[in-house]
Every structure is written in C-alpha cells, then in structure tokens.
Protein backbone atom coordinates (compact mmCIF):
# COMPACT_ATOMS: atom_id res chain seq x y z
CA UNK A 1 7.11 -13.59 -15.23
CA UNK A 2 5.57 -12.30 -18.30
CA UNK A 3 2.00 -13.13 -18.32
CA UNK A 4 1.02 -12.18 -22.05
CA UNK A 5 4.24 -14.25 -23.36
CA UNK A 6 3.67 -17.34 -21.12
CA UNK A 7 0.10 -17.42 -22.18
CA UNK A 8 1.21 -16.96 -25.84
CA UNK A 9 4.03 -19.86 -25.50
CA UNK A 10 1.02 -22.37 -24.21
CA UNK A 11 -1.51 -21.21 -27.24
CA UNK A 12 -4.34 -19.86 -24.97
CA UNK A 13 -6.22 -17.04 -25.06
CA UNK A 14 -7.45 -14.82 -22.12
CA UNK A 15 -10.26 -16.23 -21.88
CA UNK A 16 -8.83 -19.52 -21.48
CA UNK A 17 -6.28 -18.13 -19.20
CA UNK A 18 -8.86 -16.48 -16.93
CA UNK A 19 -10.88 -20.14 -16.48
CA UNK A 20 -7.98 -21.86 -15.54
CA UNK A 21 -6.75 -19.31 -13.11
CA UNK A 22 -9.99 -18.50 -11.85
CA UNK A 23 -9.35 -15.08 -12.69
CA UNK A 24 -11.15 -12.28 -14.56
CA UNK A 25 -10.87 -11.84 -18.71
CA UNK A 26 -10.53 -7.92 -16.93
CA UNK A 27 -8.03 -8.90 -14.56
CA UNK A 28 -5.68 -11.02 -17.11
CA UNK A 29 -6.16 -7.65 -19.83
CA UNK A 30 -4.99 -5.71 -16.76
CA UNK A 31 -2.03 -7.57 -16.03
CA UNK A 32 -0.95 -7.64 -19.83
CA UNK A 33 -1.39 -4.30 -19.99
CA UNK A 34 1.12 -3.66 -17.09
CA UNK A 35 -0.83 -3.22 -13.89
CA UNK A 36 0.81 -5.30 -11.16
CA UNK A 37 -1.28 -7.73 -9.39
CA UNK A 38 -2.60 -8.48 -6.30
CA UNK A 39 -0.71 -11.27 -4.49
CA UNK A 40 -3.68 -13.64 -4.78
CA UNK A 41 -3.69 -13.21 -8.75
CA UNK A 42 0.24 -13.46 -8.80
CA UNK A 43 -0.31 -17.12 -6.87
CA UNK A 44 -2.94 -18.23 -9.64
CA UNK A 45 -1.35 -17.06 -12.19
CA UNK A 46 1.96 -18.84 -10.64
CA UNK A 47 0.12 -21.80 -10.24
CA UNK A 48 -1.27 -21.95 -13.92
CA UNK A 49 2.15 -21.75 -15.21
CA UNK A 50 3.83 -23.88 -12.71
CA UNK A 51 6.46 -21.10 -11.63
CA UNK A 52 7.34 -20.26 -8.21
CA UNK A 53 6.50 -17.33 -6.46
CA UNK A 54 9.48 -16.25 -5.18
CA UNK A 55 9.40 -12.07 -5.06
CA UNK A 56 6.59 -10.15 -3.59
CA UNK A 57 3.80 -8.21 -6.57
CA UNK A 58 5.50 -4.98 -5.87
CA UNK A 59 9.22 -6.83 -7.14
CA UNK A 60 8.25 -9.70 -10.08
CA UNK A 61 8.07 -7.77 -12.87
CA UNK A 62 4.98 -8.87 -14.66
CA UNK A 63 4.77 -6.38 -17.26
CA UNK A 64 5.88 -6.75 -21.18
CA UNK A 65 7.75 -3.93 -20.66
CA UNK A 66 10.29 -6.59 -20.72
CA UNK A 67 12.85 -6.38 -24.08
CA UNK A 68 10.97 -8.06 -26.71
CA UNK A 69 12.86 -9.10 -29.63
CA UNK A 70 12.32 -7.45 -32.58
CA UNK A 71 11.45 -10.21 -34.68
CA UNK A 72 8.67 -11.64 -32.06
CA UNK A 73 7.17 -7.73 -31.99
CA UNK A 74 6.96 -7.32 -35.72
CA UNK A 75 5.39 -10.92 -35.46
CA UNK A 76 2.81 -9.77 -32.73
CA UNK A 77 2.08 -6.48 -35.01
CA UNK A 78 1.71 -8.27 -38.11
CA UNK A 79 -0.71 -10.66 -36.76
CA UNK A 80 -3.37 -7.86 -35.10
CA UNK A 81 -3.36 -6.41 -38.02
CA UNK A 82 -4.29 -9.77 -40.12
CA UNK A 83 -7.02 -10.28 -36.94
CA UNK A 84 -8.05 -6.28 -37.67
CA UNK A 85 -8.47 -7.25 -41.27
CA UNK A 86 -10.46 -9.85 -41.17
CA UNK A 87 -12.93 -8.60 -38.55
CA UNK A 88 -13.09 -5.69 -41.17
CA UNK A 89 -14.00 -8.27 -44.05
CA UNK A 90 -16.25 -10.11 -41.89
CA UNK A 91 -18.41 -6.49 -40.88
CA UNK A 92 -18.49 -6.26 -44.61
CA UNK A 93 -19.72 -9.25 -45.38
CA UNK A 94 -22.74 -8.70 -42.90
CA UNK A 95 -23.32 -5.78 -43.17
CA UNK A 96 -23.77 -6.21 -47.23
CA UNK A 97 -25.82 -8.98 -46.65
CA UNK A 98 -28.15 -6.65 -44.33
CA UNK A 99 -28.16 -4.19 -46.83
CA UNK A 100 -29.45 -6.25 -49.82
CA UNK A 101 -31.91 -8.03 -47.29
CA UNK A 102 -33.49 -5.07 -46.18
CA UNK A 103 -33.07 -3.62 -49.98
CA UNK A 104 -35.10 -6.68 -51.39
CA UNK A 105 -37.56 -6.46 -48.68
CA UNK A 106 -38.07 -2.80 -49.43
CA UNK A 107 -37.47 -1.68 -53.14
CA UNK A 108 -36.45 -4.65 -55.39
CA UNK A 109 -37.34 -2.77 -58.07
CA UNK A 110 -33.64 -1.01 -57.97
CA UNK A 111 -30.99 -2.71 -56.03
CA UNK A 112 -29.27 0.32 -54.20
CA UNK A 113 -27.23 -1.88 -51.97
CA UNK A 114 -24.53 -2.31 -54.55
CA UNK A 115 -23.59 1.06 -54.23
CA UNK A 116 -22.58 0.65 -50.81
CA UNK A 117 -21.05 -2.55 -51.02
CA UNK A 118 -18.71 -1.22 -54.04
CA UNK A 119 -17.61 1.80 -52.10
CA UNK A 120 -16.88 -0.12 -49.13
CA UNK A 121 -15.73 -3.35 -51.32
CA UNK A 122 -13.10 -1.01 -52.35
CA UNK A 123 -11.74 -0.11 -48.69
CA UNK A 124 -11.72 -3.96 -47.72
CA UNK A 125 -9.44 -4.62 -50.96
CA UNK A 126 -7.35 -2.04 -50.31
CA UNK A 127 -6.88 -2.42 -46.40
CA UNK A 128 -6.20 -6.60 -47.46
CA UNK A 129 -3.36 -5.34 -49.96
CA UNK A 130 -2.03 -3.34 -47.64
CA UNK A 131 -2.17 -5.70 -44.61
CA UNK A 132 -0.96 -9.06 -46.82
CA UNK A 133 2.08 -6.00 -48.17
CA UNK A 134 0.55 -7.42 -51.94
CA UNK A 135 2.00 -3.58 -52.84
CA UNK A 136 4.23 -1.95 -50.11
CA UNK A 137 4.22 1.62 -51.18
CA UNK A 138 4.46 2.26 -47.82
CA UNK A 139 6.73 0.09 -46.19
CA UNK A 140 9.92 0.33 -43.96
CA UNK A 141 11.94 1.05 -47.07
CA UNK A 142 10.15 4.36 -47.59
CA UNK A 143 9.58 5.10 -43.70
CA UNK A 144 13.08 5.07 -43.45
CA UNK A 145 13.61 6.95 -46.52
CA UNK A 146 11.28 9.93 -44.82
CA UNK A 147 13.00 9.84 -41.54
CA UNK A 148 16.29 10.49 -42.93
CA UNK A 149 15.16 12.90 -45.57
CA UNK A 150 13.48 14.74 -42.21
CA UNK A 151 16.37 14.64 -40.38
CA UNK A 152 18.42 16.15 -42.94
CA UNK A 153 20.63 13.08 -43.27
CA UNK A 154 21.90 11.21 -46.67
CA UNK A 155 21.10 7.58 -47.09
C-alpha cells in the first residue's frame, strides 16, 4: 500500500488524512517519507482506505519507493514547484505591502519601498518564467545536451 498515492488518488491532503485516521499530520509525513509504521497506524490507515491488512508492518511495503511512472513524477515535480512559486509570489506580495506600510508610516516624504519591491519584483518574474517554462533555456533539451557533452559522447 502506498500511502502518499492512495491519499493523492482520493484528493486529500495530510491533514485530512490524519483526521480521518486519527493519526498525526507527523505520523502520515513519516510514513510518506518511508518510515514503516507501527501496526496500529498500518490498521487505520487500512481502514481509511478500505484495504486489508494482510502482511505484517515489517512486510507491506508502504514506502513510494515503489516504481513511479515517469509521467506521474514529472507531474508531482511540476506541481511543487507551481505550489513553491506561488508561496514565493504570495511572501512578495506581503512583504511589499509591509514595506510601503511601514514606509508611509515613517518617511512618506520618499517612498524607498519601491526599491525593494523592484529588486525582488524581478526574482518573482523570473522564478514564474522559469516555473510556467514561458522561456526554457534550461530545459531537458539542454540538460541532456550537457550530460552527453560531459560524458564525452556525440548526440
């Protein structure tokens, strides 16, 4: 049983995962991480899922060290880094919004706070171009490219 893709298949996060199996958020990170569990967690967990518990912890693999196609782990990759993105944008936006605050309370004679908020402006656009592949300098094509050309091989 692989706890991180049945959770996935039913749309629910840990935390949702961890109220209906009376578990820990800890616990469930644990187990998705690859730490087998006790046999009490491995009957929630069973339970939540409606699978049988048929192997003891120390034989059910649990761990998504199981093959994962390719296609689902690019998937999985490509949407942490959307997530990482837009918790980026998001500290941007309030931490800006701090900046001008405390900038207005304190010198509106000069408005400072757009220095900061173009230098950093500038990392948000660049890490959303990169994320959303708007230009993929970078991409498979050229990692490929730069193994090969390491490993003395012709393309």
């Amino acid at each position: 049983m692989n706890v991180r893709k049945l959770r996935l298949q039913r749309h629910w996060s840990q935390d949702q995962l961890a109220q209906l199996s009376g578990l820990s958020i800890r616990t469930i990170q644990r187990i998705e991480r690859g730490q087998t569990p006790g046999l009490e967690s491995l009957k929630s967990l069973a339970a939540v899922f409606d699978v049988p518990v048929e192997t003891p912890p120390e034989e059910q693999d649990m761990t998504p060290e199981q093959p994962i196609d390719p296609v689902e782990q690019r998937t999985i990759e490509y949407v942490r880094d959307i997530k990482g993105f837009y918790s980026h944008a998001i500290k941007y936006v309030l931490v800006i919004t701090m900046l001008f605050i405390i900038n207005l309370a304190t010198a509106p004679g000069y408005i400072w706070a757009w220095w900061p908020m173009l230098g950093w402006g500038i990392g948000v656009l660049f890490h959303g171009l990169n994320v959303f592949e708007v230009f993929n300098f970078f991409g498979p094509a050229w990692e490929k490219r730069q193994i090969e050309k390491r490993l003395g091989r012709k393309l």
